[in-house]
PDB file of N, CA and C in Angstrom:
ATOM      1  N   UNK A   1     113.359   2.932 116.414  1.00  0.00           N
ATOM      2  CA  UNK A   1     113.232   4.269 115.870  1.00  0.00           C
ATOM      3  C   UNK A   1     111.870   4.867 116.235  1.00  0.00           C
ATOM      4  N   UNK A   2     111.033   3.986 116.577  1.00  0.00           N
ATOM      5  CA  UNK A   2     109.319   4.852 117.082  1.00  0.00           C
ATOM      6  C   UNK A   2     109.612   4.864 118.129  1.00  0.00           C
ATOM      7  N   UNK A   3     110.244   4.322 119.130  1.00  0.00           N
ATOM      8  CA  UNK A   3     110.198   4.864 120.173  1.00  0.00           C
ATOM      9  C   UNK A   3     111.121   6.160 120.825  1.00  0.00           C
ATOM     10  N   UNK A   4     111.888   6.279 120.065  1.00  0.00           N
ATOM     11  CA  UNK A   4     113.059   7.356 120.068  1.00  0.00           C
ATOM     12  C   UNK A   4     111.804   8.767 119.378  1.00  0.00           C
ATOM     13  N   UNK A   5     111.169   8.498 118.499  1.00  0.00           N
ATOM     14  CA  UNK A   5     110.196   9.582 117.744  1.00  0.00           C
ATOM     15  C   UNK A   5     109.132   9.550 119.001  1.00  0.00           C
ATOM     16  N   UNK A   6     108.895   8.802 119.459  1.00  0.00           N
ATOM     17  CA  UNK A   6     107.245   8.912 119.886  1.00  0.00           C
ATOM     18  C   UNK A   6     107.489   9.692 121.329  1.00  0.00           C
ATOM     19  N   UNK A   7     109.165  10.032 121.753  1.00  0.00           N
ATOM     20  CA  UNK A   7     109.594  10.602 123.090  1.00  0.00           C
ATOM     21  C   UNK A   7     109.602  12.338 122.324  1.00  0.00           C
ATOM     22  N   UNK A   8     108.382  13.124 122.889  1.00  0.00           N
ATOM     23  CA  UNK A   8     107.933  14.374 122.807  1.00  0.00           C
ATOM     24  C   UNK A   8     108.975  15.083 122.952  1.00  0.00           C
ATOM     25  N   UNK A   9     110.040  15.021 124.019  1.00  0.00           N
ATOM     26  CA  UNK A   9     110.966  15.750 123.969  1.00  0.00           C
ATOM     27  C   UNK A   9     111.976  15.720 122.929  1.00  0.00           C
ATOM     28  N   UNK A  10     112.410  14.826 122.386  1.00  0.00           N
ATOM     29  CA  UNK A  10     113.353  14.517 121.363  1.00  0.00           C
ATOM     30  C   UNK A  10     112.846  14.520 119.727  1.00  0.00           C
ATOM     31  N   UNK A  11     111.632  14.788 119.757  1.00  0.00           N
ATOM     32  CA  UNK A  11     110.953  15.146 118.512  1.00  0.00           C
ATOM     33  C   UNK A  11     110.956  16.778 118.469  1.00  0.00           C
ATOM     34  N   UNK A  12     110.716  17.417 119.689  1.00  0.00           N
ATOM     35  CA  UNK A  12     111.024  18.927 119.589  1.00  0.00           C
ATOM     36  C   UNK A  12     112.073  19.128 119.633  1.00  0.00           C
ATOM     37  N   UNK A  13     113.313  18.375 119.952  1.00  0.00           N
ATOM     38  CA  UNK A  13     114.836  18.607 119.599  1.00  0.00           C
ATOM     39  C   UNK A  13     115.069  18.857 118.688  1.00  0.00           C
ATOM     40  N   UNK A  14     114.868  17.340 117.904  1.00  0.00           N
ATOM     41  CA  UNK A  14     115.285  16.977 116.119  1.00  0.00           C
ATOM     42  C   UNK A  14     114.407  18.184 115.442  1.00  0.00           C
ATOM     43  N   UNK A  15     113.525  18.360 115.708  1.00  0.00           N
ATOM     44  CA  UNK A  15     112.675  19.556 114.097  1.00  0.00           C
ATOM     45  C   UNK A  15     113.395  20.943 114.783  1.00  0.00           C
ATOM     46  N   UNK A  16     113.869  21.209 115.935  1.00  0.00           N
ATOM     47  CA  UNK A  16     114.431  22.558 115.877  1.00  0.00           C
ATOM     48  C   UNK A  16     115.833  22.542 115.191  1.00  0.00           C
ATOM     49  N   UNK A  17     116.306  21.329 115.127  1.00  0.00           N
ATOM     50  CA  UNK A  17     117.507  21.224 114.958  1.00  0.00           C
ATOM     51  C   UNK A  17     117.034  21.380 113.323  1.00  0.00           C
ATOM     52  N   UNK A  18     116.492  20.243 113.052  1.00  0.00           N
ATOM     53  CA  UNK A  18     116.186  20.077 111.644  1.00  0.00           C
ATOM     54  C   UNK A  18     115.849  21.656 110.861  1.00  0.00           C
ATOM     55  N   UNK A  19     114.843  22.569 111.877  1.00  0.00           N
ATOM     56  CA  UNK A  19     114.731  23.642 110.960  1.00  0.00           C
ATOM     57  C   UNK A  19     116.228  24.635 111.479  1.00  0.00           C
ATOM     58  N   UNK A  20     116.598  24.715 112.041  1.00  0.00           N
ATOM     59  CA  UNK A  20     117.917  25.144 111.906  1.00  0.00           C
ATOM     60  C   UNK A  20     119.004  25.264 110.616  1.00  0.00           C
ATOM     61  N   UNK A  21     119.203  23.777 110.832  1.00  0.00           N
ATOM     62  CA  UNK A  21     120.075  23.464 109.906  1.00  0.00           C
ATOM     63  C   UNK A  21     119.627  24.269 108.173  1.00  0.00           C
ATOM     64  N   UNK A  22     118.100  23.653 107.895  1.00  0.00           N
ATOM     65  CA  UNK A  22     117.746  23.861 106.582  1.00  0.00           C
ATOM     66  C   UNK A  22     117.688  25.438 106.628  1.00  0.00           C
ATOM     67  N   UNK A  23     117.273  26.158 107.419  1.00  0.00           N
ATOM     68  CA  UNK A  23     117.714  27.647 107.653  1.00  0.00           C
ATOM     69  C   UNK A  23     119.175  28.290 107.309  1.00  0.00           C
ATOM     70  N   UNK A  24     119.827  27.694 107.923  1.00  0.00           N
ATOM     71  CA  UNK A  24     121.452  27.771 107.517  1.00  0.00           C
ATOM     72  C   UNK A  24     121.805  27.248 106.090  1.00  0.00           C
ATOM     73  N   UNK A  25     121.168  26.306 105.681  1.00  0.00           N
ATOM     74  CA  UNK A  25     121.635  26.103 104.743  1.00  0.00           C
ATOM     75  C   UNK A  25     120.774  26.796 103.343  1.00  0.00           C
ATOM     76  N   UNK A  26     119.825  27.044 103.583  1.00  0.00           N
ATOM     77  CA  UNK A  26     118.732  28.082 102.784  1.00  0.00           C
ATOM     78  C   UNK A  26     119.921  29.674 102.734  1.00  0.00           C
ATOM     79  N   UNK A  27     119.627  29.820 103.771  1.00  0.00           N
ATOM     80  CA  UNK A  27     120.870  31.692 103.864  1.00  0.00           C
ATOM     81  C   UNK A  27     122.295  31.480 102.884  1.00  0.00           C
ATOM     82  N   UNK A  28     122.571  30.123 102.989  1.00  0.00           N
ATOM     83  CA  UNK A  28     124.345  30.076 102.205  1.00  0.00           C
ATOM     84  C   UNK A  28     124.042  30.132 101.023  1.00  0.00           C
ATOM     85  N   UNK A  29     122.747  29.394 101.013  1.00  0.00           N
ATOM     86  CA  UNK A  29     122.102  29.218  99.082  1.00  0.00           C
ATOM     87  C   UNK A  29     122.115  30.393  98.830  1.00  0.00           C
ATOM     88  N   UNK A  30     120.686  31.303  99.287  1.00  0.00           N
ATOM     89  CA  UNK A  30     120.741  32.585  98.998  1.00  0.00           C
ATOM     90  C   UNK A  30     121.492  33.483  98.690  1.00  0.00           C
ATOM     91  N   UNK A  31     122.456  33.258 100.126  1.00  0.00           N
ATOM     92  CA  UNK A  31     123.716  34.303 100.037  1.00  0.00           C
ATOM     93  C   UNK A  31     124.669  33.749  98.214  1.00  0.00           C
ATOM     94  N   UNK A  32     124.887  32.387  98.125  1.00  0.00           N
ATOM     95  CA  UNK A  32     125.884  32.144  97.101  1.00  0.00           C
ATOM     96  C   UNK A  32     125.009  32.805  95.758  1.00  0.00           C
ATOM     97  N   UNK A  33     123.620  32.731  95.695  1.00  0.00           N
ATOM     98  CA  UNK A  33     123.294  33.051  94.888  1.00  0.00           C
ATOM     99  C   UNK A  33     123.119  34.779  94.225  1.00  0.00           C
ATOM    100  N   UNK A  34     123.228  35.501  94.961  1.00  0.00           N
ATOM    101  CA  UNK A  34     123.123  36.737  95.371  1.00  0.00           C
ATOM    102  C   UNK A  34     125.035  37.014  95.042  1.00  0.00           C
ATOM    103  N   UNK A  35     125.693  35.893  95.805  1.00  0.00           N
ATOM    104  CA  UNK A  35     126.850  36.867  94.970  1.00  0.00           C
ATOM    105  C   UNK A  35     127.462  36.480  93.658  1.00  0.00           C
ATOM    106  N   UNK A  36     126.686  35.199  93.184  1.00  0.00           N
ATOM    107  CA  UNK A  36     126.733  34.984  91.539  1.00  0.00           C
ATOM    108  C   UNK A  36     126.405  36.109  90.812  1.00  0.00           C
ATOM    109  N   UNK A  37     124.937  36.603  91.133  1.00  0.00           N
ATOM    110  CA  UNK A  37     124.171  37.987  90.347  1.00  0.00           C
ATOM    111  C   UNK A  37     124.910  38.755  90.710  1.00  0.00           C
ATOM    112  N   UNK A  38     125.681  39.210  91.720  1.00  0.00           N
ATOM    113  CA  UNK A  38     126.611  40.495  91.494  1.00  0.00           C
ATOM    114  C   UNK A  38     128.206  40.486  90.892  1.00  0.00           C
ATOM    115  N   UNK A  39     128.201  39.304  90.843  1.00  0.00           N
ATOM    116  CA  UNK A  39     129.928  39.255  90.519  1.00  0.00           C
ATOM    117  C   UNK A  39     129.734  38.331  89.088  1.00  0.00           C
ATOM    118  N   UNK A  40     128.558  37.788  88.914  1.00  0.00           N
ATOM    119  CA  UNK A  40     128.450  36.937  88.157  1.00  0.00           C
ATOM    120  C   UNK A  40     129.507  36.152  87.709  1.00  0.00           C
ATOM    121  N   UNK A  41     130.573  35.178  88.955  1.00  0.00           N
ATOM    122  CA  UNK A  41     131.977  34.493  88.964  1.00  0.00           C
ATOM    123  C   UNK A  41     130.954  33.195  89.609  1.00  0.00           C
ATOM    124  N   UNK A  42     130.948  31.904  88.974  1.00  0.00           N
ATOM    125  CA  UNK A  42     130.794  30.816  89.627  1.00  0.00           C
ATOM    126  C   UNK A  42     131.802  30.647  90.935  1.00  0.00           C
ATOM    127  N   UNK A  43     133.156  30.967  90.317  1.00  0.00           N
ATOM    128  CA  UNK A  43     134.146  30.829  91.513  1.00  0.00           C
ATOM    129  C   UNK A  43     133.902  31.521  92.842  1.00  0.00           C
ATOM    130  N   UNK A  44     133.515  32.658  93.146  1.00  0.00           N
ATOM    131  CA  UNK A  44     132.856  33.524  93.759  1.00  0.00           C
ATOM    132  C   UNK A  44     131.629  32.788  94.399  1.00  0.00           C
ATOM    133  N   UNK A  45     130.757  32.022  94.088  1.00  0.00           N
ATOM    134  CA  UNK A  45     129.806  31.398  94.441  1.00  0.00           C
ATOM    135  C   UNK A  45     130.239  29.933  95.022  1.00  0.00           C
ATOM    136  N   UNK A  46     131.192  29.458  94.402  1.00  0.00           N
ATOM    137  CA  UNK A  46     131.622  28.453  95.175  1.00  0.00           C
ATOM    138  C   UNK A  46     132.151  28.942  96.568  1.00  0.00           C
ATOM    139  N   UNK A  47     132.730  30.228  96.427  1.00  0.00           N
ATOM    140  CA  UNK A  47     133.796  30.234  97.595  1.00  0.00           C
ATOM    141  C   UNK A  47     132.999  30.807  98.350  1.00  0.00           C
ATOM    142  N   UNK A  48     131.686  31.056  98.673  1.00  0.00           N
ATOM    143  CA  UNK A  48     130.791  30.689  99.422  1.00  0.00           C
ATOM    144  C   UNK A  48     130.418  29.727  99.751  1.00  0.00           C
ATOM    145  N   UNK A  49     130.182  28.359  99.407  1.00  0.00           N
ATOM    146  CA  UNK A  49     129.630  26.973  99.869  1.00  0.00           C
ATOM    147  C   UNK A  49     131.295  26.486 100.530  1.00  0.00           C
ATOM    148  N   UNK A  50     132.521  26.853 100.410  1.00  0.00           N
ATOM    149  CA  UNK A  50     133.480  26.241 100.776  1.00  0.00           C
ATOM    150  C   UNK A  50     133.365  27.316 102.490  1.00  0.00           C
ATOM    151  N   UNK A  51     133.302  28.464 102.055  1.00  0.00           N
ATOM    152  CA  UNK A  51     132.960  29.418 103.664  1.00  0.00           C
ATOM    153  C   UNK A  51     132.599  28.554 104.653  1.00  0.00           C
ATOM    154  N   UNK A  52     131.336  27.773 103.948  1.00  0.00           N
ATOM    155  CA  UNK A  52     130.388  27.575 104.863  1.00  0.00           C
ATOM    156  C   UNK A  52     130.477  25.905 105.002  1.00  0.00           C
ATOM    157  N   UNK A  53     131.306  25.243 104.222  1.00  0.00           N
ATOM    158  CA  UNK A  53     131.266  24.053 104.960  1.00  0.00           C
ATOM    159  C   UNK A  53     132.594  23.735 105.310  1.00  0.00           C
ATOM    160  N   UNK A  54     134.032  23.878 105.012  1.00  0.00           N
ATOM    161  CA  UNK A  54     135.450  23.694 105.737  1.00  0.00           C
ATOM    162  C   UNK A  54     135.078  23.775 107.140  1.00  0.00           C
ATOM    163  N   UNK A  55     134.648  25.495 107.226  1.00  0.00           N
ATOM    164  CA  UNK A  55     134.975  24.987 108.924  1.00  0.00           C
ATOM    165  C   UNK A  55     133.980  24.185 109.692  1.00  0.00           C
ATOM    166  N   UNK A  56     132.950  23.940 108.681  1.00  0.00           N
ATOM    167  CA  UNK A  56     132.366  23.111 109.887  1.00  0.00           C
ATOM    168  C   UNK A  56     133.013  21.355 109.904  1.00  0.00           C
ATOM    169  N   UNK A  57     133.767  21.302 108.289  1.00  0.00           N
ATOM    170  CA  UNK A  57     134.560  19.998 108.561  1.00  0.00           C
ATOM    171  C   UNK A  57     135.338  19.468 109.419  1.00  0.00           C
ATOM    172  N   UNK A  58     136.226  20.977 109.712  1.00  0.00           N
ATOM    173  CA  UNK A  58     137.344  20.823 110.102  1.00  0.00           C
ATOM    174  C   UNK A  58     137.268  20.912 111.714  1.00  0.00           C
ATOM    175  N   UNK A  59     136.175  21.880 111.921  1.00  0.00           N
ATOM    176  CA  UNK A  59     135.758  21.767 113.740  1.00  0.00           C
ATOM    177  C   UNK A  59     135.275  20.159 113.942  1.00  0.00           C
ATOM    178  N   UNK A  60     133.835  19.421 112.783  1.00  0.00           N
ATOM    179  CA  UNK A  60     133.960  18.193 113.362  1.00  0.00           C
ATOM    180  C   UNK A  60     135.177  17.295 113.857  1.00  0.00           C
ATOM    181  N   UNK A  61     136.180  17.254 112.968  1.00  0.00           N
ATOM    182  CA  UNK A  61     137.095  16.172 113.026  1.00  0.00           C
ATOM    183  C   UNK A  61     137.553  16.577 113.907  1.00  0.00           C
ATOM    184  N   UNK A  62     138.381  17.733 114.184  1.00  0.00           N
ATOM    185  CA  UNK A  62     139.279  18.461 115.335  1.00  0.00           C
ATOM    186  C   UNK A  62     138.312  18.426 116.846  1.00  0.00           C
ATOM    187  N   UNK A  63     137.075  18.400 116.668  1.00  0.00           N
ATOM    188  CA  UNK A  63     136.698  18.785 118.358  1.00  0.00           C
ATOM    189  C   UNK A  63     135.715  17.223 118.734  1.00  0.00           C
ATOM    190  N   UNK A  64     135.395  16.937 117.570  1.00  0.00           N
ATOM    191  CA  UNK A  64     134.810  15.155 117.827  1.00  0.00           C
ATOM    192  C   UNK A  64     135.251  14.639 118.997  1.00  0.00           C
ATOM    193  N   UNK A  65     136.787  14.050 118.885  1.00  0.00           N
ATOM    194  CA  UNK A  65     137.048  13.043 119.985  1.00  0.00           C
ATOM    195  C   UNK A  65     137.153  13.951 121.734  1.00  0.00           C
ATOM    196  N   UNK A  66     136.658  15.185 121.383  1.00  0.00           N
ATOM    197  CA  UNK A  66     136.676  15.947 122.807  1.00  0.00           C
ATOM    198  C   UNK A  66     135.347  15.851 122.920  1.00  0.00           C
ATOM    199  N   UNK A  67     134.667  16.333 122.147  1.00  0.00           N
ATOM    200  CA  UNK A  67     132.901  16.824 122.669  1.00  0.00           C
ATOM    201  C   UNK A  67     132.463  15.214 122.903  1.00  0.00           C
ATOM    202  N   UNK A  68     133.059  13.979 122.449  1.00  0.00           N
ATOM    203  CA  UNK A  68     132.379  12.661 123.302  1.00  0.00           C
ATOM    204  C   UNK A  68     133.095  12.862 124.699  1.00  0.00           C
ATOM    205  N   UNK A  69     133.478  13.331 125.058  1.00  0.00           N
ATOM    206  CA  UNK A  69     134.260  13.310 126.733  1.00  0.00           C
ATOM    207  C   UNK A  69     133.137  14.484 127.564  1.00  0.00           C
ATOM    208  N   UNK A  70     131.944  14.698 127.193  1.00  0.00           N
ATOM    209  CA  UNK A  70     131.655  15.973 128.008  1.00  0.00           C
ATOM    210  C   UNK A  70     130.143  16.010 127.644  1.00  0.00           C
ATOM    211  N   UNK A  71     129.490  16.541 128.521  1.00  0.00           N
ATOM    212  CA  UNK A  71     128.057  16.651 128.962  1.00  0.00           C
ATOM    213  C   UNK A  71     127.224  16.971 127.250  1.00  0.00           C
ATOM    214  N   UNK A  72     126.621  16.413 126.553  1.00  0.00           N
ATOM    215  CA  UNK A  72     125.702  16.580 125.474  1.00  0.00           C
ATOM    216  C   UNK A  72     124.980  18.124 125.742  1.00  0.00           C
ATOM    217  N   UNK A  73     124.344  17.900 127.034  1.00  0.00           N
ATOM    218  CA  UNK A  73     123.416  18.807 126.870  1.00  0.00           C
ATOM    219  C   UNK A  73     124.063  20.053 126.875  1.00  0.00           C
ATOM    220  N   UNK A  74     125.116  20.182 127.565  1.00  0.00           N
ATOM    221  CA  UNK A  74     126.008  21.385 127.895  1.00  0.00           C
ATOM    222  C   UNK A  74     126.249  21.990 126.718  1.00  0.00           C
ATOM    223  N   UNK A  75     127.063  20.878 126.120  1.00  0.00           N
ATOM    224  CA  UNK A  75     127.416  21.249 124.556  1.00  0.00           C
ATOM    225  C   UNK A  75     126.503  21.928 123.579  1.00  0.00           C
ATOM    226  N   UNK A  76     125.012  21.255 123.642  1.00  0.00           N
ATOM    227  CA  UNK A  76     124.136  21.684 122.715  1.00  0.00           C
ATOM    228  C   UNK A  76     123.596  23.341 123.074  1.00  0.00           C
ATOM    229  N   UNK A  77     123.563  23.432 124.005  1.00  0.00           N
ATOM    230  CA  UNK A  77     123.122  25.042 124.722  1.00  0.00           C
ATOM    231  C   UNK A  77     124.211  25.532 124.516  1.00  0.00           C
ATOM    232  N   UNK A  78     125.077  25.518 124.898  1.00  0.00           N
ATOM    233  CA  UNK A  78     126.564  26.484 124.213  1.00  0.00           C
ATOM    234  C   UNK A  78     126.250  26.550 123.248  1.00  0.00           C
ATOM    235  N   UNK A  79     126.724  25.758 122.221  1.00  0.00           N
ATOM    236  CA  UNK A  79     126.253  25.955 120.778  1.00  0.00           C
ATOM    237  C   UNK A  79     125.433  26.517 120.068  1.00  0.00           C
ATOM    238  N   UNK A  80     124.545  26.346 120.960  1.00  0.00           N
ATOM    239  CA  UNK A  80     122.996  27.021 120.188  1.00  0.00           C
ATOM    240  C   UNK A  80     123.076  28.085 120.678  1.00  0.00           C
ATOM    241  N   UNK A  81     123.827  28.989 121.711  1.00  0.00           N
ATOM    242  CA  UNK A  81     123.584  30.064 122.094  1.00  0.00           C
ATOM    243  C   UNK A  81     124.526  31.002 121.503  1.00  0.00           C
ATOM    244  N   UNK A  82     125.690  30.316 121.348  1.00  0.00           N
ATOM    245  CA  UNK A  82     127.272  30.657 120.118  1.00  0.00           C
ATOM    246  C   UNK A  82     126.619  31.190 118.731  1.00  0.00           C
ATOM    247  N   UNK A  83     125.552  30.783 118.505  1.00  0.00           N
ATOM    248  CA  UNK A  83     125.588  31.291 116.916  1.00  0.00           C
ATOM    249  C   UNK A  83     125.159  32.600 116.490  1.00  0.00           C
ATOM    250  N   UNK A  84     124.037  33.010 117.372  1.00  0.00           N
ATOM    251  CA  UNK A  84     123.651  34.267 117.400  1.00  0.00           C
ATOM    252  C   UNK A  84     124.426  35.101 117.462  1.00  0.00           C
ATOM    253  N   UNK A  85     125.470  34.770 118.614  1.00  0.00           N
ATOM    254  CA  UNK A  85     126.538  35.534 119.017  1.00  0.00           C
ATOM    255  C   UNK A  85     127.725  35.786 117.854  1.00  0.00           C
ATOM    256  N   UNK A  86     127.767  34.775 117.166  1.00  0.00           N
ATOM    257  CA  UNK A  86     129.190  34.884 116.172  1.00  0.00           C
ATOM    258  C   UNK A  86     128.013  35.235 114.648  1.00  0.00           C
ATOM    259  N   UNK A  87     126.705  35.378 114.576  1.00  0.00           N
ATOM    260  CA  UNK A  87     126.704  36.221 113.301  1.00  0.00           C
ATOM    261  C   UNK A  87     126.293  37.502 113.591  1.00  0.00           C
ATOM    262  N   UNK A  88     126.280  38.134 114.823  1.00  0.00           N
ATOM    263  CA  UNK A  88     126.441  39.494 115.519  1.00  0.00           C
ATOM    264  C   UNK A  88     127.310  40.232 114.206  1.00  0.00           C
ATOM    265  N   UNK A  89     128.575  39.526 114.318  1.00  0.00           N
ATOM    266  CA  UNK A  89     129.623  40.428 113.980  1.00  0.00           C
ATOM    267  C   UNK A  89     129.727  40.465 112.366  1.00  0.00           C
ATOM    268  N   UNK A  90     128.744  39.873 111.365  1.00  0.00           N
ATOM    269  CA  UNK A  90     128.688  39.728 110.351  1.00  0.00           C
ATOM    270  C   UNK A  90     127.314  40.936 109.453  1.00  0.00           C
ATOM    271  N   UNK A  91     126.685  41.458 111.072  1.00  0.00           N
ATOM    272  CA  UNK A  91     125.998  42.754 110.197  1.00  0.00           C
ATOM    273  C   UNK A  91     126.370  43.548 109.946  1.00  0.00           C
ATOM    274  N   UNK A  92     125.791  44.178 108.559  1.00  0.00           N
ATOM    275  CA  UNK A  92     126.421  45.317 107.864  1.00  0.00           C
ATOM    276  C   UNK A  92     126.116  46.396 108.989  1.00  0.00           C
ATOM    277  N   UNK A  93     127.382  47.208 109.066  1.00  0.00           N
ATOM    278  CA  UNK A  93     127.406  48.820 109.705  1.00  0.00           C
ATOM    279  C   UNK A  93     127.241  49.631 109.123  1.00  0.00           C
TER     280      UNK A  93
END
């Protein structure tokens, strides 16, 4: 495990990834919390944390045994470039 950390490149992987993630998952908080205070419905607030983690359940299991058949790095740049793109369509007009 130190030598996997002590490789510069893969330490700037993991903390972008790492602040990513806690980013994403900071915004769902926010967001669930924000629509508790307006709807003041726990249910409503759950069905925000279910938004936001089904599909990412359901893409792991479903695309898992494909994304081991295919280039990592490919995958990770798609991905990372996919997200910007798919919360485009989630700003208010």
């Amino acid at each position: 495990m130190k030598k996997l950390f002590g490789n510069r490149s893969f330490l700037i992987m993991w903390l972008a990834q790492f602040a990513s993630g806690l980013g994403s998952t900071f915004a769902t908080f926010v967001t669930s919390v924000l629509v508790y205070h307006m709807t003041g419905s726990k249910i409503a607030m759950g069905g925000i944390w279910i938004a936001y983690f089904v599909p990412k359940l359901i893409m792991s299991i479903v695309s898992g045994p494909y994304i081991d058949r295919l280039d990592y790095k490919k995958i990770m740049i798609f991905s990372e470039l996919g997200l910007p793109l798919s919360s485009r369509h989630c700003k208010k007009r």
